[in-house]
C-alpha atoms as a PDB file:
ATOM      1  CA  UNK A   1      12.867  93.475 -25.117  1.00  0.00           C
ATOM      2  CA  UNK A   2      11.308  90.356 -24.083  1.00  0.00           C
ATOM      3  CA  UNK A   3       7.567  89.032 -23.885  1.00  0.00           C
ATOM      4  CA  UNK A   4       5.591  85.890 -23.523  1.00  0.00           C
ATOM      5  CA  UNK A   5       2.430  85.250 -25.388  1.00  0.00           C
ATOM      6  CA  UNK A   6       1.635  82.226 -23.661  1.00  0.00           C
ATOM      7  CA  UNK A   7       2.758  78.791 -21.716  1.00  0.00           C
ATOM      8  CA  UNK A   8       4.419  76.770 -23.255  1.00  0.00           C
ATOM      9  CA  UNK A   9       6.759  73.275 -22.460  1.00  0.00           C
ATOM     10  CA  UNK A  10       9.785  74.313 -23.047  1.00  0.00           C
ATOM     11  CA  UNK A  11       9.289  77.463 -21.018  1.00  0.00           C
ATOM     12  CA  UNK A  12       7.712  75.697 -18.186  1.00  0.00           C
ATOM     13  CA  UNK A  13      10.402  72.933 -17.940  1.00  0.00           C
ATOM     14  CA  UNK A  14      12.642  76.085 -17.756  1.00  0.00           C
ATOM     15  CA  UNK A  15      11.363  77.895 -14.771  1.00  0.00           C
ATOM     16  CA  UNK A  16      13.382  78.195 -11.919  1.00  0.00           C
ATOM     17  CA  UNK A  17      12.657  76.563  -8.749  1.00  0.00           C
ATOM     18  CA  UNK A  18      11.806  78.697  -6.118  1.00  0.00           C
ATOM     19  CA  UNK A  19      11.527  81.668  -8.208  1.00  0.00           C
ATOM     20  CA  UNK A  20      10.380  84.666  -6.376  1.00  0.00           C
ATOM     21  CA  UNK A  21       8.634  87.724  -8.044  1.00  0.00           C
ATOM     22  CA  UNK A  22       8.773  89.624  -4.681  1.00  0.00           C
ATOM     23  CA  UNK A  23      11.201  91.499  -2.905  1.00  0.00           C
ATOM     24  CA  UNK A  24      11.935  94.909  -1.565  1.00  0.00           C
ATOM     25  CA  UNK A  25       8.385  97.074  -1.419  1.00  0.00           C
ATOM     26  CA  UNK A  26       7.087  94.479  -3.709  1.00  0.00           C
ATOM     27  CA  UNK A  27       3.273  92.850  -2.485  1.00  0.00           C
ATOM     28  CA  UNK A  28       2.246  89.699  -3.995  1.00  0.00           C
ATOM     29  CA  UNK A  29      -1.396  89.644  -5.190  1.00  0.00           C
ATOM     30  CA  UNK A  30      -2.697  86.273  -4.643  1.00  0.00           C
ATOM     31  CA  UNK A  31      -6.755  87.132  -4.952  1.00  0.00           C
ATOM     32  CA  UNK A  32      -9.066  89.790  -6.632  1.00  0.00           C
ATOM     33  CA  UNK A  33      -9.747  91.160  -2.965  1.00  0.00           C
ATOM     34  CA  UNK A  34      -6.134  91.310  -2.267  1.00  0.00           C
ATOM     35  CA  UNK A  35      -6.163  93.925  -5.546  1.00  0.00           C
ATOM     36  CA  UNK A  36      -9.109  95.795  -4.681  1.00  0.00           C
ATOM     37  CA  UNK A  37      -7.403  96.512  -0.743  1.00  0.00           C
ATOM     38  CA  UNK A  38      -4.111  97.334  -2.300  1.00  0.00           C
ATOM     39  CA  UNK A  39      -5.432  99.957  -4.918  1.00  0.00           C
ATOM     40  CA  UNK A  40      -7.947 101.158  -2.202  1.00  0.00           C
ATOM     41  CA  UNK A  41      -4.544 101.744   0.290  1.00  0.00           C
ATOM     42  CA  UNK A  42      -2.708 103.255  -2.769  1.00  0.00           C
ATOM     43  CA  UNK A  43      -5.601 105.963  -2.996  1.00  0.00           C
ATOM     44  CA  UNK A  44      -5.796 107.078  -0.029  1.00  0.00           C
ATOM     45  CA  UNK A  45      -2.561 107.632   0.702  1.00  0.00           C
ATOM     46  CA  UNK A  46      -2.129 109.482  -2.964  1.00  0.00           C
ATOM     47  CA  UNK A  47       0.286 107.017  -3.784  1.00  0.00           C
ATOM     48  CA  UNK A  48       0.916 106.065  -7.695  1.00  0.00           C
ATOM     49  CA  UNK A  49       0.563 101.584  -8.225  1.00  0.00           C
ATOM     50  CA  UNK A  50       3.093  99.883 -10.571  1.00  0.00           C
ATOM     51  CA  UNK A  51       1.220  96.841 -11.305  1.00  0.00           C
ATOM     52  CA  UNK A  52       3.754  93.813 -12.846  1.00  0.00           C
ATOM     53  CA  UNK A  53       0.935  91.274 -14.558  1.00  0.00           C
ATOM     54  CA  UNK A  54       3.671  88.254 -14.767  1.00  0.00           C
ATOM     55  CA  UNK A  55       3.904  84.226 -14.592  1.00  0.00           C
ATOM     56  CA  UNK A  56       6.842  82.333 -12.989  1.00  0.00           C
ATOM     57  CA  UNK A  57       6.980  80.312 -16.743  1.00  0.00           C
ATOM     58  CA  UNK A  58       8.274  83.474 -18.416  1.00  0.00           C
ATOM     59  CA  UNK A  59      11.723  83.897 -18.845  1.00  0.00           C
ATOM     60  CA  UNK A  60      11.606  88.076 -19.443  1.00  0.00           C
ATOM     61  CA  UNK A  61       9.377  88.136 -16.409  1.00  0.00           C
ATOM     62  CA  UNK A  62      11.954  86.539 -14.511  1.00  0.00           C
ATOM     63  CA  UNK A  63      14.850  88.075 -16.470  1.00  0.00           C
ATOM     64  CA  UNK A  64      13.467  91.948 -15.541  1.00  0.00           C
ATOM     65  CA  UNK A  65      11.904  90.595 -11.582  1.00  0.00           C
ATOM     66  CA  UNK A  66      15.159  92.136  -9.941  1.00  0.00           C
ATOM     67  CA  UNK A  67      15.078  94.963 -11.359  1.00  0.00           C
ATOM     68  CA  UNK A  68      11.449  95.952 -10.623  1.00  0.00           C
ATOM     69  CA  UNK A  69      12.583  95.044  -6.544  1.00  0.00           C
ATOM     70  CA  UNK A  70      15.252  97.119  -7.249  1.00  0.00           C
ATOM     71  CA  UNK A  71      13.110  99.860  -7.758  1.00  0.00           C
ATOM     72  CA  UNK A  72      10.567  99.373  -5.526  1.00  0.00           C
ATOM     73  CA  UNK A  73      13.477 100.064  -2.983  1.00  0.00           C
ATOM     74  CA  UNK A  74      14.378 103.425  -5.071  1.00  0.00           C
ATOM     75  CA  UNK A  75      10.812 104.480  -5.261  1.00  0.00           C
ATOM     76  CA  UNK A  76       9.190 103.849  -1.840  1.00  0.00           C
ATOM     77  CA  UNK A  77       6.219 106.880  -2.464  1.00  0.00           C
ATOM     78  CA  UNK A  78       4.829 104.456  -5.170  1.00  0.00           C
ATOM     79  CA  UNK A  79       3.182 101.099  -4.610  1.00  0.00           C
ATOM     80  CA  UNK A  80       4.672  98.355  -6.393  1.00  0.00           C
ATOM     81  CA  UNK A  81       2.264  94.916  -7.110  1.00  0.00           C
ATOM     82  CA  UNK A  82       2.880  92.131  -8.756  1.00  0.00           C
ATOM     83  CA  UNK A  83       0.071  89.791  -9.641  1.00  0.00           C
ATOM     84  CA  UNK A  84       0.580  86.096 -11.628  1.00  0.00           C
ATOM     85  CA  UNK A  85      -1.471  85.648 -14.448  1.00  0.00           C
ATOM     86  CA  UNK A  86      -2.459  81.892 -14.075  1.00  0.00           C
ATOM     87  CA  UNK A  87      -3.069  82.584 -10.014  1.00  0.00           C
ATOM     88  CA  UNK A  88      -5.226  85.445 -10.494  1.00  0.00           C
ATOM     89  CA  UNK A  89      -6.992  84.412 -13.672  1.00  0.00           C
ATOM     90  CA  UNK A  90      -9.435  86.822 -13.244  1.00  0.00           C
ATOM     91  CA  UNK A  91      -7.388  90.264 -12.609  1.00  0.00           C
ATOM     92  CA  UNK A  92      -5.245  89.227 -15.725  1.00  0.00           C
ATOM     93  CA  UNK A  93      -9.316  89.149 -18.212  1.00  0.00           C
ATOM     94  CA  UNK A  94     -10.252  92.301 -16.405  1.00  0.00           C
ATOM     95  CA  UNK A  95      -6.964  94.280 -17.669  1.00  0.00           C
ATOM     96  CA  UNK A  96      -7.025  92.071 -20.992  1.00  0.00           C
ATOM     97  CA  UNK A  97      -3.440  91.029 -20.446  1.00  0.00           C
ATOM     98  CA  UNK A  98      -2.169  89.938 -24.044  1.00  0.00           C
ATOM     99  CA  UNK A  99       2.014  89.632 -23.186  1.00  0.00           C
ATOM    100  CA  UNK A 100       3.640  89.141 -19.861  1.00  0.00           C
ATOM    101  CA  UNK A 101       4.871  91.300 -18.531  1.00  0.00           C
ATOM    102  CA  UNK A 102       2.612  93.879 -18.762  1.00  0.00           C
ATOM    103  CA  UNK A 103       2.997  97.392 -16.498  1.00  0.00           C
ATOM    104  CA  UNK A 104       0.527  99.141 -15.625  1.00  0.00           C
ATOM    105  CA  UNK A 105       0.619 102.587 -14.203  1.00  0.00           C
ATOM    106  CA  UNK A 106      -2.070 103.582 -12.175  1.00  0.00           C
ATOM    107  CA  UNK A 107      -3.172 106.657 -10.120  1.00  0.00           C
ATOM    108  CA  UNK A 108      -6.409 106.195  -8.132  1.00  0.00           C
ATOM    109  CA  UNK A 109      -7.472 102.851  -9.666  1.00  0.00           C
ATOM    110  CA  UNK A 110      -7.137 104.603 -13.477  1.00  0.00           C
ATOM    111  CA  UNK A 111      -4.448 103.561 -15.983  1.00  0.00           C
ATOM    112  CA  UNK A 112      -1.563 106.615 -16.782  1.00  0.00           C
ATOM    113  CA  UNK A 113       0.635 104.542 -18.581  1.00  0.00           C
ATOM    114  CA  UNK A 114       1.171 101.163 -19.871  1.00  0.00           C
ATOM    115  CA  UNK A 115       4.458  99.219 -20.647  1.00  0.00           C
ATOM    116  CA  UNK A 116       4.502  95.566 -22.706  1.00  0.00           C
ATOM    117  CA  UNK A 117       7.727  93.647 -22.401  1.00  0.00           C
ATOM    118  CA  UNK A 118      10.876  93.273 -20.172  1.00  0.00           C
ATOM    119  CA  UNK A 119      12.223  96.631 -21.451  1.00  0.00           C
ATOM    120  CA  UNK A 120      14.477  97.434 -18.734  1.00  0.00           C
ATOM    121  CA  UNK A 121      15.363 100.854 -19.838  1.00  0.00           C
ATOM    122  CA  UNK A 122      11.977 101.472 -20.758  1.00  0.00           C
ATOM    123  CA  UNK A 123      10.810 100.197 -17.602  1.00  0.00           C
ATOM    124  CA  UNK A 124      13.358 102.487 -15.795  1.00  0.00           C
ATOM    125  CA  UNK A 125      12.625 105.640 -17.387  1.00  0.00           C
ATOM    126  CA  UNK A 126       9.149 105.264 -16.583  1.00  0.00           C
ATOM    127  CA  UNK A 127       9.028 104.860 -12.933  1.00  0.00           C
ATOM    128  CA  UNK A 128      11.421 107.193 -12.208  1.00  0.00           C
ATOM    129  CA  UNK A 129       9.483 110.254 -14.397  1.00  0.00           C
ATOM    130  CA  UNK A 130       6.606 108.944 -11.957  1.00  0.00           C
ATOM    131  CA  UNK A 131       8.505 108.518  -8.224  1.00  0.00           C
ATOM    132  CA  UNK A 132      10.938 111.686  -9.164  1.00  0.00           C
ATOM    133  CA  UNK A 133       7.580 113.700  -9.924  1.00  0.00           C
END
């Protein structure tokens, strides 16, 4: 299982150009309104948010990206988010991010279920107890 704690060179010089962090049913949040419209859709149409708090710099972000498309795919009754730390600054204090990538699970705006770290299996397991529910 992988995490980053924070930025650093070597990491940064190591990002991929081009990286994406969407794909599939995956929405980019780019603002704090962006969030706010997202969870607000989520609600009312009783649908569960995976939110993937990320950065493009981290490798385990990167290395566990596809997989989270691939489920977003799987799982289309769920809303999948991902939001990047150092864009959204201010979404990333709010949920007192510590590692990226963080999970959260969240029904109606309020957190189910948490996940810290590129554990794939973990990861797995998790979203499908929620989408097969």
């Amino acid at each position: 299982m992988g995490l980053c704690m924070s930025k650093n060179e070597t990491e940064a010089e190591d990002s991929v150009a081009g990286f994406e962090f969407v794909g599939g049913n995956v929405h980019l949040i780019t603002t704090k309104e962006s969030w706010e419209e997202k969870l607000s859709q989520a609600s009312k149409e009783g649908k569960i948010v995976i939110a993937n708090f990320s950065a493009s710099w981290c490798r385990p972000c990167r290395q566990v990206a596809p997989l989270y498309s691939e489920l977003s795919e799987k799982y289309p009754s769920l809303m999948f988010l991902t939001v990047d730390v150092d864009e959204v600054s201010e979404l990333s204090t709010s949920w007192d991010i510590k590692a990226t990538p963080t999970f959260f699970f969240l029904r109606d705006g309020q957190q189910i279920d948490k996940l810290v770290g590129a554990n794939r299996v973990e990861l797995e397991k998790k979203v499908t107890a929620i989408g097969d529910s």
